[in-house]
PDB file of N, CA and C in Angstrom:
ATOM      1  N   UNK A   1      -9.651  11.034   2.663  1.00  0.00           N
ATOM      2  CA  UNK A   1     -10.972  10.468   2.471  1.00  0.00           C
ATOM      3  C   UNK A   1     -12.018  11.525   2.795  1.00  0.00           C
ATOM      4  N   UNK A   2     -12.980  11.483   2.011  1.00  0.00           N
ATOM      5  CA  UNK A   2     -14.024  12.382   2.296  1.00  0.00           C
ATOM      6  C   UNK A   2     -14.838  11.974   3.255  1.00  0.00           C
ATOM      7  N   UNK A   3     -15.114  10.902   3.752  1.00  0.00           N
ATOM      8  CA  UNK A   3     -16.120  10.575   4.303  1.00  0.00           C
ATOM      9  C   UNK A   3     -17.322  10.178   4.066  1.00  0.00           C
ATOM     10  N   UNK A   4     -18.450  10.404   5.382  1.00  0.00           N
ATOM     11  CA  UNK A   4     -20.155  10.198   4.466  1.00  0.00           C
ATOM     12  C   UNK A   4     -20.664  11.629   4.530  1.00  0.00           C
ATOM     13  N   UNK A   5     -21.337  11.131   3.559  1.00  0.00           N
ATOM     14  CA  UNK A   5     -22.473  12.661   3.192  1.00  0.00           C
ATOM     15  C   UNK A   5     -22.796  12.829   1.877  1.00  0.00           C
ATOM     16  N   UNK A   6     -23.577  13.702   1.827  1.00  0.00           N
ATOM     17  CA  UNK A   6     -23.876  14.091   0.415  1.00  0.00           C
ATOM     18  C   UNK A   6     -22.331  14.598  -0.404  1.00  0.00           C
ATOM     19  N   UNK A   7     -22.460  15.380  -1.540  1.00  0.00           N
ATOM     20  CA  UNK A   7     -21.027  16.423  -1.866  1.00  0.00           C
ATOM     21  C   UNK A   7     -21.522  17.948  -1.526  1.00  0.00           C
ATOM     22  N   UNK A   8     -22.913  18.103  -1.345  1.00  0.00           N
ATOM     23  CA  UNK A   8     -23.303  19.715  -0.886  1.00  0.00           C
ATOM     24  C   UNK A   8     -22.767  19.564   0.733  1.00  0.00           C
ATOM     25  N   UNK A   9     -23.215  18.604   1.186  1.00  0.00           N
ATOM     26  CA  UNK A   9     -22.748  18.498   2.502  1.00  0.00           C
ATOM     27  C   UNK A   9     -21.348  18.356   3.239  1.00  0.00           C
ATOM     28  N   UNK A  10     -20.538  17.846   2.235  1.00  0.00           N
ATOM     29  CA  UNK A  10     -19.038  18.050   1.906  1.00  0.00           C
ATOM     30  C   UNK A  10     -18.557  19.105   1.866  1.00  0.00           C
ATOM     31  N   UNK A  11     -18.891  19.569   0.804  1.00  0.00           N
ATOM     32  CA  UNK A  11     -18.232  21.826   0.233  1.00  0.00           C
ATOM     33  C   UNK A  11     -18.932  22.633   1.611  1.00  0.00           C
ATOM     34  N   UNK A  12     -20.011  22.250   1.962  1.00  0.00           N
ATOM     35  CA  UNK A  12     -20.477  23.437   3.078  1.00  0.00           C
ATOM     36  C   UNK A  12     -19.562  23.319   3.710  1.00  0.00           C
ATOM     37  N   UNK A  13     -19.523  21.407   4.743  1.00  0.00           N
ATOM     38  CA  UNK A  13     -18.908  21.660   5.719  1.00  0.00           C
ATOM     39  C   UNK A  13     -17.115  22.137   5.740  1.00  0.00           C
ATOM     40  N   UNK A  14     -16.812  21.462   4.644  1.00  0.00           N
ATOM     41  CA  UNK A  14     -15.425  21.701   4.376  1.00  0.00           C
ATOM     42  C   UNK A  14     -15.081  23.355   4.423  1.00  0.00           C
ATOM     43  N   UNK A  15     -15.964  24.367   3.082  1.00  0.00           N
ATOM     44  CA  UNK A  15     -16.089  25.427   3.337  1.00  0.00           C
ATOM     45  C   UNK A  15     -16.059  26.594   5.097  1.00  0.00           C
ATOM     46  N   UNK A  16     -17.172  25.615   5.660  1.00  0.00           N
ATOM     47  CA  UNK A  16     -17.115  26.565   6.781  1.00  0.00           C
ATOM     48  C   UNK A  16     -15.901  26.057   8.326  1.00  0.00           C
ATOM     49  N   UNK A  17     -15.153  25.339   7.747  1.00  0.00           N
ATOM     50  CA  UNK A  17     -14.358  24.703   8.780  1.00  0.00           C
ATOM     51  C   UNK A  17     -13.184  25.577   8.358  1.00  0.00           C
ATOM     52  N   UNK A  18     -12.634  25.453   6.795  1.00  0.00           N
ATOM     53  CA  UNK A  18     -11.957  26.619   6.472  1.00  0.00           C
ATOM     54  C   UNK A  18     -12.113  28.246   6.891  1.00  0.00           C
ATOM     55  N   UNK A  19     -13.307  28.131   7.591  1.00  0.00           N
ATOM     56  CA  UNK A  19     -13.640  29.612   7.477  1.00  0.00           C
ATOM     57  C   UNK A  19     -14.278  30.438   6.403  1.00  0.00           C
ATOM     58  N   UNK A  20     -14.577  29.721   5.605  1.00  0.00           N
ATOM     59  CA  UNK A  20     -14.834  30.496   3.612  1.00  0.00           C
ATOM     60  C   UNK A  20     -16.143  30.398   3.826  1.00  0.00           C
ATOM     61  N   UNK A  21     -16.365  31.716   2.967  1.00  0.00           N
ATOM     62  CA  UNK A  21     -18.207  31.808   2.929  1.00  0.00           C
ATOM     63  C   UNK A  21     -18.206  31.119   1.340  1.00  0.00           C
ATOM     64  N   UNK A  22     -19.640  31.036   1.415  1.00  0.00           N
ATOM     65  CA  UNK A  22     -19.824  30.928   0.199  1.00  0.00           C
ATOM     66  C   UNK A  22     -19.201  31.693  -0.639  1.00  0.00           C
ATOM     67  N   UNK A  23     -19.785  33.233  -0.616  1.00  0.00           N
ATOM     68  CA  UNK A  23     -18.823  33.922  -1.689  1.00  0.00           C
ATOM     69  C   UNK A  23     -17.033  33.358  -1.812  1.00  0.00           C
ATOM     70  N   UNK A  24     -16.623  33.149  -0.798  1.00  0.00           N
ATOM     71  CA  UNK A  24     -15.607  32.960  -0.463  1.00  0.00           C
ATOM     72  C   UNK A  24     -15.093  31.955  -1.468  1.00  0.00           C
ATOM     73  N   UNK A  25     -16.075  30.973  -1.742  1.00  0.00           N
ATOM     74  CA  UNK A  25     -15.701  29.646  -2.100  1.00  0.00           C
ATOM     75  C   UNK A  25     -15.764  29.827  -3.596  1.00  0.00           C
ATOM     76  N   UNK A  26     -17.016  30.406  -4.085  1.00  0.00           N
ATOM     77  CA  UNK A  26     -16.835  30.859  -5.500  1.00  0.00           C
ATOM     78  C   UNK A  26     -15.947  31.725  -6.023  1.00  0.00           C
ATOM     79  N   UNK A  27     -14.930  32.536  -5.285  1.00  0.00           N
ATOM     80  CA  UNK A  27     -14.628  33.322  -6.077  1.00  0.00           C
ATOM     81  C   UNK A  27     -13.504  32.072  -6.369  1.00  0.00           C
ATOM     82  N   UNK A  28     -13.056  31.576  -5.580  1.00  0.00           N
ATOM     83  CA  UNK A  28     -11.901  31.000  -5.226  1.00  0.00           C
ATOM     84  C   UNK A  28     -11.851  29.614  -6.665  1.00  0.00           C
ATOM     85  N   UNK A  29     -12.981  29.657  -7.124  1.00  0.00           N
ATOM     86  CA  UNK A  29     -13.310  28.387  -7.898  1.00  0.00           C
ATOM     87  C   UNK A  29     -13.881  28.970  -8.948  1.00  0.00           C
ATOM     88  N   UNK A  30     -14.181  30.446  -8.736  1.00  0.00           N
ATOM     89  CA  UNK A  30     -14.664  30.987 -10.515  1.00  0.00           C
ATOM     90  C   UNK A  30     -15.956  31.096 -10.561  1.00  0.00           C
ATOM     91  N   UNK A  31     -16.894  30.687  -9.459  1.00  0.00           N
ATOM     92  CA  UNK A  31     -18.341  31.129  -9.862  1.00  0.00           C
ATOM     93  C   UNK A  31     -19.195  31.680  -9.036  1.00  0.00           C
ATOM     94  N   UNK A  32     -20.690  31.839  -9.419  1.00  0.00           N
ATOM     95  CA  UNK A  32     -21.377  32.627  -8.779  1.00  0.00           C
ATOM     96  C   UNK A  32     -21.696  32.356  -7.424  1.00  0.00           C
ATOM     97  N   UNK A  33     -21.822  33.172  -6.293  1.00  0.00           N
ATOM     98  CA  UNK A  33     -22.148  32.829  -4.606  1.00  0.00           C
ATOM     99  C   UNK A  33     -23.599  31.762  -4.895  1.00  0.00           C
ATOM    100  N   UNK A  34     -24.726  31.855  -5.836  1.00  0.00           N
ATOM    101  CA  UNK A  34     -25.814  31.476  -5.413  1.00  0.00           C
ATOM    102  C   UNK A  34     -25.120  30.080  -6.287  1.00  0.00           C
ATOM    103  N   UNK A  35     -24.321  29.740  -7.269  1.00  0.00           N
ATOM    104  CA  UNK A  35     -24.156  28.307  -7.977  1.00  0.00           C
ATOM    105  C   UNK A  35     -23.597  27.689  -6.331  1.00  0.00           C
ATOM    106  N   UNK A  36     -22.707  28.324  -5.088  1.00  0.00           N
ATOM    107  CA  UNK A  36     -22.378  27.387  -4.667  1.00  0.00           C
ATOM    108  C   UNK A  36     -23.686  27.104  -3.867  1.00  0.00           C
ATOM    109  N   UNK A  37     -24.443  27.934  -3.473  1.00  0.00           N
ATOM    110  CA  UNK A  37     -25.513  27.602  -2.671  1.00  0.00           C
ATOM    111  C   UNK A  37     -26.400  26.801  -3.551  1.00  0.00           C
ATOM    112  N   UNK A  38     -26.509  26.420  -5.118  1.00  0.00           N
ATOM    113  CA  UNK A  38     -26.982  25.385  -5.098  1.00  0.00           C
ATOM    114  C   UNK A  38     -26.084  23.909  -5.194  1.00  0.00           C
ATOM    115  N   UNK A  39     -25.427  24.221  -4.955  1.00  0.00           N
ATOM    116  CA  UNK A  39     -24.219  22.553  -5.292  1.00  0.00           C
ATOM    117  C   UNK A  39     -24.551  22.429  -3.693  1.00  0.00           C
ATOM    118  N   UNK A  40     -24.545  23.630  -2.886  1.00  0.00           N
ATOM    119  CA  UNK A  40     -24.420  23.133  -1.621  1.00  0.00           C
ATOM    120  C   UNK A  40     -25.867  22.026  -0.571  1.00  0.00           C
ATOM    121  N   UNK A  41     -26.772  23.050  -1.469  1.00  0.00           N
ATOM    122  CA  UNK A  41     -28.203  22.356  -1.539  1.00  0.00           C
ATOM    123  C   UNK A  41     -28.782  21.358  -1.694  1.00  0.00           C
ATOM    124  N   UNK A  42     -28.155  20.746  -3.296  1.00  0.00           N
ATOM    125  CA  UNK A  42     -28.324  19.733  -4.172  1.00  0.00           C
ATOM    126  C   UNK A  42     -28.843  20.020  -4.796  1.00  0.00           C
ATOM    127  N   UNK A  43     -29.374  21.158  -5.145  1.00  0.00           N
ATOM    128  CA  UNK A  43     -30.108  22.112  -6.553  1.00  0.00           C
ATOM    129  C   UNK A  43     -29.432  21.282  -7.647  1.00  0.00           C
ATOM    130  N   UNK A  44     -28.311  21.639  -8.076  1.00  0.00           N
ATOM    131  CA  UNK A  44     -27.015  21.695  -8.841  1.00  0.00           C
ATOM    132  C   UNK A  44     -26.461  20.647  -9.319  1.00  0.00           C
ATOM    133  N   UNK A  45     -25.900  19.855 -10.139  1.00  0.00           N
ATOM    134  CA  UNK A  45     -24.882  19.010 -10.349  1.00  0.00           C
ATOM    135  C   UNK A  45     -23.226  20.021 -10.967  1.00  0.00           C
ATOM    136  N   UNK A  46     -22.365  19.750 -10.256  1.00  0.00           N
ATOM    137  CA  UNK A  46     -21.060  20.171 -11.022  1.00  0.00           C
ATOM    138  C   UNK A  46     -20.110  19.762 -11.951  1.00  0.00           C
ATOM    139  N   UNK A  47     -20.026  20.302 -12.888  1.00  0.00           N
ATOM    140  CA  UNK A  47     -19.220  19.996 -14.609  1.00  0.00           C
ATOM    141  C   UNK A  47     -18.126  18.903 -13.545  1.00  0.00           C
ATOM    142  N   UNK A  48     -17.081  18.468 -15.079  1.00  0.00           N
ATOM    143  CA  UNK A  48     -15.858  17.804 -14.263  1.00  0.00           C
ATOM    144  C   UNK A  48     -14.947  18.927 -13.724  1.00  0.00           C
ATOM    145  N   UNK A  49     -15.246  19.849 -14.426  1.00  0.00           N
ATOM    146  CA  UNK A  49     -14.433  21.417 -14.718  1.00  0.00           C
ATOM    147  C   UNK A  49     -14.193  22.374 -13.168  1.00  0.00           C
ATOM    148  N   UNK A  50     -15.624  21.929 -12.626  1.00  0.00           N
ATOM    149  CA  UNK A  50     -16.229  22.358 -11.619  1.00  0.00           C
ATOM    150  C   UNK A  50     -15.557  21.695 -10.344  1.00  0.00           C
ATOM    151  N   UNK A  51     -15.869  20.266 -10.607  1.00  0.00           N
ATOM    152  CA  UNK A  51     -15.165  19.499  -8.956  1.00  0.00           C
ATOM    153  C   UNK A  51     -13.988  19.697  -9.099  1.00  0.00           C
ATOM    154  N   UNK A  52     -12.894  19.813 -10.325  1.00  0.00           N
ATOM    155  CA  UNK A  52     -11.400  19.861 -10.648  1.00  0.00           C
ATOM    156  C   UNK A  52     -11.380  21.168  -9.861  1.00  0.00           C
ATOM    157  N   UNK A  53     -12.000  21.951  -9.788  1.00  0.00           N
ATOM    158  CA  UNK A  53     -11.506  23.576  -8.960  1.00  0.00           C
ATOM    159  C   UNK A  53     -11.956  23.495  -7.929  1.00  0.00           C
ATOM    160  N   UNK A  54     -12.899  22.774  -7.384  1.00  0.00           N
ATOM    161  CA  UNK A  54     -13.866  22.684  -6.011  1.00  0.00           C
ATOM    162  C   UNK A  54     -12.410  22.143  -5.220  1.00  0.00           C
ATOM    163  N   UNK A  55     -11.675  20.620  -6.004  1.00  0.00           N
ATOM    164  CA  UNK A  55     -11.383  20.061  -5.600  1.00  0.00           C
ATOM    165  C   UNK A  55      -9.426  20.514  -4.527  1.00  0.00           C
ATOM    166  N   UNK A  56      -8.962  21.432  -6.117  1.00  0.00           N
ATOM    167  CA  UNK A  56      -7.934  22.544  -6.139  1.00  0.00           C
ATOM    168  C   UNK A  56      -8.155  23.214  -4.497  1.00  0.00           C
ATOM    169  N   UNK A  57      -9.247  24.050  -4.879  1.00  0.00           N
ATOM    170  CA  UNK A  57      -9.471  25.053  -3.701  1.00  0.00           C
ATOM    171  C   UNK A  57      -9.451  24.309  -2.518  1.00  0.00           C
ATOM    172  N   UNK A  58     -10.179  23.555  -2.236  1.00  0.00           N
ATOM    173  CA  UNK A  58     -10.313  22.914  -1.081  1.00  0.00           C
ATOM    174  C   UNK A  58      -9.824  21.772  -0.469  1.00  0.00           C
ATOM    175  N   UNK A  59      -8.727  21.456  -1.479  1.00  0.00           N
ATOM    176  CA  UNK A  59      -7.982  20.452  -0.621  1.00  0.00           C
ATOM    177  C   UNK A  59      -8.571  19.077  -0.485  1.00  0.00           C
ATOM    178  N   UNK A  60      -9.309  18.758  -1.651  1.00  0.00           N
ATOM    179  CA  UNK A  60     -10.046  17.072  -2.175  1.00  0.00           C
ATOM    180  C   UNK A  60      -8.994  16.275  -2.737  1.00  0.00           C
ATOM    181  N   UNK A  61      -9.350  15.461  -3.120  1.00  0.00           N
ATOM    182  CA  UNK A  61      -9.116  14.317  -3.879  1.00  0.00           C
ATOM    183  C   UNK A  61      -9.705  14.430  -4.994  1.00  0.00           C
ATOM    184  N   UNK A  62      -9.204  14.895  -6.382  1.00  0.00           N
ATOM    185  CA  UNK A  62     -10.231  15.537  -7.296  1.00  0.00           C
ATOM    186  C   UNK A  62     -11.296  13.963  -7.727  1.00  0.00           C
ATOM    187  N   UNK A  63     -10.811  12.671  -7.908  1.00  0.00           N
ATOM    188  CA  UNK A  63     -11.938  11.403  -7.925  1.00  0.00           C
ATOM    189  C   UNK A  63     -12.676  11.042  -7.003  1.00  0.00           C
ATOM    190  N   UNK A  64     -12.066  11.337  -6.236  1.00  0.00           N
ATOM    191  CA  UNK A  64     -12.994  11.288  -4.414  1.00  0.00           C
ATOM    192  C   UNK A  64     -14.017  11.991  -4.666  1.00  0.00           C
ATOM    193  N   UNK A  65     -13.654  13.409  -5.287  1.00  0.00           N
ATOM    194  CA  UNK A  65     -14.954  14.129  -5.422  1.00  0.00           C
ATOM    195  C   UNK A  65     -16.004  14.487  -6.375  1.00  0.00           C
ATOM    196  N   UNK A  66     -15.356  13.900  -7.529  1.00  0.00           N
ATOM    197  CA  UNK A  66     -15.520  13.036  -8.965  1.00  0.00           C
ATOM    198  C   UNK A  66     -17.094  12.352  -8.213  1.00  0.00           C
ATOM    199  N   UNK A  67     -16.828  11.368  -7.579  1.00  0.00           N
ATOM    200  CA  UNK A  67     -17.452  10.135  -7.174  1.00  0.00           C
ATOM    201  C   UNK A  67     -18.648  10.275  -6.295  1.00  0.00           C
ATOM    202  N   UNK A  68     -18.285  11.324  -5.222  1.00  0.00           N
ATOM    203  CA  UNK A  68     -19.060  11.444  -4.425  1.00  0.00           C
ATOM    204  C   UNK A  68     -20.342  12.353  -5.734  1.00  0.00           C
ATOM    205  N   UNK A  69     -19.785  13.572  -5.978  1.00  0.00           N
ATOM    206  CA  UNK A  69     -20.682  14.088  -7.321  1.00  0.00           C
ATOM    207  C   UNK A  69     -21.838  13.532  -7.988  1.00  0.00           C
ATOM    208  N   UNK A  70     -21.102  11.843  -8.443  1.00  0.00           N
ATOM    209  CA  UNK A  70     -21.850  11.300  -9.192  1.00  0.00           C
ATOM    210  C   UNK A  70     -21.894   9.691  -8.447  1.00  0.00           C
ATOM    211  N   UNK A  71     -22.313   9.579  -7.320  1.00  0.00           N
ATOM    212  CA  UNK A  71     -22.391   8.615  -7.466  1.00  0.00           C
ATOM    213  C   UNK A  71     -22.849   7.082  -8.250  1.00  0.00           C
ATOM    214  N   UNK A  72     -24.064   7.451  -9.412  1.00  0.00           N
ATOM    215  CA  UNK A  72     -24.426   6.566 -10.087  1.00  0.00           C
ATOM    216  C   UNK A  72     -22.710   5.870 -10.920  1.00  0.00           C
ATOM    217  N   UNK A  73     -21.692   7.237 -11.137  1.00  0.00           N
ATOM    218  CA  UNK A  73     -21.023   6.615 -11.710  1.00  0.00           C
ATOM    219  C   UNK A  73     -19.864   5.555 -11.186  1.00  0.00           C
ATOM    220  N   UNK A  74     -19.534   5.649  -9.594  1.00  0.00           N
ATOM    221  CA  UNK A  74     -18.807   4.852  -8.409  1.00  0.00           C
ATOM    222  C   UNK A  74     -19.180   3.563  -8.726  1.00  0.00           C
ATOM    223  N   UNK A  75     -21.073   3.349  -9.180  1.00  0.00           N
ATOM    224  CA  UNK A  75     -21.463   2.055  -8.731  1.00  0.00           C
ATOM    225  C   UNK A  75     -21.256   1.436 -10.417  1.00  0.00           C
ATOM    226  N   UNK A  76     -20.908   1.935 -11.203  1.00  0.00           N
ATOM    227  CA  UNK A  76     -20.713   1.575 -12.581  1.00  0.00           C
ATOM    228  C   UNK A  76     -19.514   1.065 -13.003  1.00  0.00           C
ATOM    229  N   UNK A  77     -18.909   1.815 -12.037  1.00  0.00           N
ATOM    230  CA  UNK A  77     -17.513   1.085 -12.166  1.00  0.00           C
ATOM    231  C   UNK A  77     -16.922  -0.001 -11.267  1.00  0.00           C
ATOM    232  N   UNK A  78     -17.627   0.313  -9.882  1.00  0.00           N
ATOM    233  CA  UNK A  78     -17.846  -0.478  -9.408  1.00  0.00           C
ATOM    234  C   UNK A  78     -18.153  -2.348  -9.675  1.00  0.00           C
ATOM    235  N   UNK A  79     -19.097  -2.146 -10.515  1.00  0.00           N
ATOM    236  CA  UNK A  79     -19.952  -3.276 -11.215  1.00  0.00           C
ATOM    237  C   UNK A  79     -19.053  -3.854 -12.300  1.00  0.00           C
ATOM    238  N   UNK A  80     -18.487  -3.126 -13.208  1.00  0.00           N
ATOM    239  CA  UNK A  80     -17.948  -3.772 -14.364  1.00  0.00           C
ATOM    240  C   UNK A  80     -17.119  -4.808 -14.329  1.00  0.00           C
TER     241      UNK A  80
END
């Protein structure tokens, strides 16, 4: 389970508990140090493409993190 929080607040903390810098985290997932500093921010939204490797690297739940991502879409399915 992921827990509460944002998902920037997720990858940081997850990131720095691992020990991984940012750079760390992008290379590991394919992209640029400043894309994670904005996912980490909330600048950012991430592809599905994106949480599928966030999720790889770091040891998620790739719908867990699907969800947290987007939450509008949790409550949609939620609802139906």
């Amino acid at each position: 389970m992921l827990g509460r929080g944002t998902f920037g607040y997720v990858i940081r903390e997850s990131g720095g508990q691992a020990d991984l810098t940012q750079r760390e985290v992008a290379k590991r997932i394919g992209t640029s140090t400043p894309y994670v500093g904005h996912l980490e921010s909330g600048k950012r939204r991430p592809s599905e493409e994106v949480i599928s490797r966030i999720a790889g690297a770091l040891g998620f739940d790739r719908r867990e993190l699907f969800f947290l991502a987007n939450p509008k879409a949790k409550e949609l399915v939620n609802h139906s």
